[in-house]
Protein backbone atom coordinates (compact mmCIF):
# COMPACT_ATOMS: atom_id res chain seq x y z
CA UNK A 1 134.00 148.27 75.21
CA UNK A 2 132.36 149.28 71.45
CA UNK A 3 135.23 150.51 70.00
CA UNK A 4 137.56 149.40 71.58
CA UNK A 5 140.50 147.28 69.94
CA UNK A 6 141.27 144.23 71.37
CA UNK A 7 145.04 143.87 72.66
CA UNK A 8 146.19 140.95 70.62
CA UNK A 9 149.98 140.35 70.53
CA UNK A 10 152.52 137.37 71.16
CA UNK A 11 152.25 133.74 69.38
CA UNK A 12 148.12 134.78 68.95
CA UNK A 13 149.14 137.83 66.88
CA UNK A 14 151.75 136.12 64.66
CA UNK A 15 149.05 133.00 63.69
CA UNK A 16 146.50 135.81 63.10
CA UNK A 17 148.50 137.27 60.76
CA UNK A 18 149.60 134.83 58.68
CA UNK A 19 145.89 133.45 58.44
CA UNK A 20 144.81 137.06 58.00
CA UNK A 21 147.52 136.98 54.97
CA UNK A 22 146.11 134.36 53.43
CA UNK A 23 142.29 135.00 53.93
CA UNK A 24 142.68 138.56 52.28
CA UNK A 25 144.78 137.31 49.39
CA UNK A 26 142.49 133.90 48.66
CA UNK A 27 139.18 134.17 50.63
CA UNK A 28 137.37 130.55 50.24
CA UNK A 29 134.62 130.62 47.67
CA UNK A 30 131.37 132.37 49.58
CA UNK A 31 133.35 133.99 52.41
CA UNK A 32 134.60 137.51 52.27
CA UNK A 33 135.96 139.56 54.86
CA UNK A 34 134.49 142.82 55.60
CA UNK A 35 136.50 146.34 54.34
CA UNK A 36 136.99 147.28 57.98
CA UNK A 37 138.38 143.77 58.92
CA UNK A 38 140.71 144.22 55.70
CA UNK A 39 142.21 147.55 56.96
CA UNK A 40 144.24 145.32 59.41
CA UNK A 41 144.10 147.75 61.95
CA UNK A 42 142.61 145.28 64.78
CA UNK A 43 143.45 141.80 63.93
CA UNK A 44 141.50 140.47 67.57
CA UNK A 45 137.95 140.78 65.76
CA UNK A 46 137.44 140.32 62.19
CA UNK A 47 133.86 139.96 60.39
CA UNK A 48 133.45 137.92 57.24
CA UNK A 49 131.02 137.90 54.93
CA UNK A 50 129.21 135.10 54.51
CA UNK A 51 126.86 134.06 51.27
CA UNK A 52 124.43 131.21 51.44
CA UNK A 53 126.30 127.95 49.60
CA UNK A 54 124.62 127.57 46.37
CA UNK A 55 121.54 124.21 46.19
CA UNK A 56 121.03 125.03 49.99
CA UNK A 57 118.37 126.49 51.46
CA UNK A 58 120.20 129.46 52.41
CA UNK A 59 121.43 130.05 48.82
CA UNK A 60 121.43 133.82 47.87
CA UNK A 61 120.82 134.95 51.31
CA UNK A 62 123.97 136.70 53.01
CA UNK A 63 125.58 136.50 56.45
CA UNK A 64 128.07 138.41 58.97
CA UNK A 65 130.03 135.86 60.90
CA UNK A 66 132.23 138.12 63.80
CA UNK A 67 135.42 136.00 64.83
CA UNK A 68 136.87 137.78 68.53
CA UNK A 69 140.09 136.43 69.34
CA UNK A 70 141.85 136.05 72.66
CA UNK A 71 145.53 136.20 73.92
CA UNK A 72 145.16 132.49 73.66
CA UNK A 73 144.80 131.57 70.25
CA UNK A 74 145.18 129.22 68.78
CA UNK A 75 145.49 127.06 71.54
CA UNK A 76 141.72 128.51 72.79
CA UNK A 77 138.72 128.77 70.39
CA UNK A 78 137.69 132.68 69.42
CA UNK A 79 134.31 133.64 69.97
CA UNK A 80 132.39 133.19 66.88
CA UNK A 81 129.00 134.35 66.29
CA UNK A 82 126.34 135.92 63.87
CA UNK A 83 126.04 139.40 63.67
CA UNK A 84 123.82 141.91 62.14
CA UNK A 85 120.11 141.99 60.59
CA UNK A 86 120.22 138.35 59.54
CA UNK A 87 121.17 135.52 61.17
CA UNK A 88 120.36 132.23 59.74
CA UNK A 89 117.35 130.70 60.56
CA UNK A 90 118.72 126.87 61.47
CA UNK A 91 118.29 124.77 64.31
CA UNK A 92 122.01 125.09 65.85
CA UNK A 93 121.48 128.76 65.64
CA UNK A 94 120.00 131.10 67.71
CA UNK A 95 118.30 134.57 66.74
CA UNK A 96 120.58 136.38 68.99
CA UNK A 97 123.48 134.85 66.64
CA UNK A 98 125.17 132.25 69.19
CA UNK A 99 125.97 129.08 67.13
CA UNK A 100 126.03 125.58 68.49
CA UNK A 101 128.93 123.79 67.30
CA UNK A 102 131.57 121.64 68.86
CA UNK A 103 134.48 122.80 67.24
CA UNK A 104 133.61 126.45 68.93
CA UNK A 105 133.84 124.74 71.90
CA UNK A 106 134.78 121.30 73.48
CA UNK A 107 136.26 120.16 70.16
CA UNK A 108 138.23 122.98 69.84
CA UNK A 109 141.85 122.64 68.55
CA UNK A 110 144.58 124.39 67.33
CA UNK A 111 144.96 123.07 64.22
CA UNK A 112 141.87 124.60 63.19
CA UNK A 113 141.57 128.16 61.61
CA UNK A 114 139.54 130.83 60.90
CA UNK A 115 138.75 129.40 57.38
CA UNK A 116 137.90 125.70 58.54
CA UNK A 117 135.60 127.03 61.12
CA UNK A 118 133.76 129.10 58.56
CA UNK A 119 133.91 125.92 55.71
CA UNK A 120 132.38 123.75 59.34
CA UNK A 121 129.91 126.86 59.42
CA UNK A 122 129.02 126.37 55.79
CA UNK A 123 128.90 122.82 56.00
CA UNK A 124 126.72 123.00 58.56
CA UNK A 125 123.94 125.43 56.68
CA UNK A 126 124.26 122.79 53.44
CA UNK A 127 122.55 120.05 55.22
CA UNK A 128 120.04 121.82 56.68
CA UNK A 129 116.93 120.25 55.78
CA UNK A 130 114.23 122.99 57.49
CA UNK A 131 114.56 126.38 58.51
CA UNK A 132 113.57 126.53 62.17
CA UNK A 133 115.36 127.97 65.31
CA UNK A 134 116.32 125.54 67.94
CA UNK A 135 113.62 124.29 70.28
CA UNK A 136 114.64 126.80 73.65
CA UNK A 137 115.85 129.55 71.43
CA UNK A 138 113.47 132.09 73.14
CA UNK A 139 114.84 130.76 76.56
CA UNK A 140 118.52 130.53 75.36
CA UNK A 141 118.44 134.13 74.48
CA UNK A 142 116.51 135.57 77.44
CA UNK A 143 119.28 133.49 80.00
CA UNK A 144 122.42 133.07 78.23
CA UNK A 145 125.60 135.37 78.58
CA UNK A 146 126.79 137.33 76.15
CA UNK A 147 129.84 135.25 74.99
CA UNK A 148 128.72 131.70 73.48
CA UNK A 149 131.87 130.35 75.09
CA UNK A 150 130.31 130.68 78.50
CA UNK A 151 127.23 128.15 77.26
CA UNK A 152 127.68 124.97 78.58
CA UNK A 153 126.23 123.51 75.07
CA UNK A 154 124.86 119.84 74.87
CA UNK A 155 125.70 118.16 71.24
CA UNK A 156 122.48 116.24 70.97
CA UNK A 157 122.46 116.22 67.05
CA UNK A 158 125.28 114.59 65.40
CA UNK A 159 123.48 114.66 61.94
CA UNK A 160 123.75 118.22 60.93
């Protein structure tokens, strides 16, 4: 499948452009999506540029978020993870990049967009108040699939 575009058309395609429109034209401050995401040649998967938010403990330190979209969106969440040589060290976020939020998931809805889930995202780093890796992260990433949206997740922390 690496290589492959994704087959994105319908209602899904017209809401991805029009957030794609205005994500190019007025990224949110610290997000920033990547040159081959701007080319606009497969609007199912974009990567964005994350950069730590500023007083945080992440602050300075950069990110790649990947956003793959079905035939369903908005109405189903993409698949949102970490990509790359860093991933943030947090403890709702594995090393193999899946991230542990509601909103990806069970709180899904489609009046979210690609920009609140990435503002959630950098919420989420701000309050950090340690860096550490959640507790099973070495057994979450030996067992788990390779799409987060197959994780049946349990919210157990409400506080970050």
């Amino acid at each position: 499948m690496e290589g492959e575009k994704s087959k994105i058309s319908g209602p899904a395609l017209k809401r991805l452009k029009k957030e794609f429109q205005s994500f190019a034209t007025e990224p949110p401050d610290g997000l920033e999506l990547s040159e081959e995401t701007l080319k606009g040649e497969d609007l199912g998967v974009w990567q964005i540029k994350l950069v730590g938010p500023t007083k945080t403990l992440y602050e300075g330190e950069t990110f790649n978020l990947q956003f793959k979209f079905g035939m369903k969106y908005p109405f189903d969440s993409p698949e949102v993870v970490f990509v790359g040589d860093s991933i943030p060290v947090h403890q709702h976020i594995y090393s193999n990049g899946h991230i542990c939020l509601s909103i990806l998931t069970d709180d899904w809805s489609p009046a979210l967009s690609v920009e609140s889930v990435c503002l959630s995202i950098i919420s989420m780093l701000a309050s950090a108040k340690d860096k550490v890796r959640p507790s099973d992260d070495s057994f979450y990433v030996r067992t788990c699939s390779k799409n987060p949206k197959k994780t049946r997740w349990w919210y157990h922390d409400d506080s970050v």
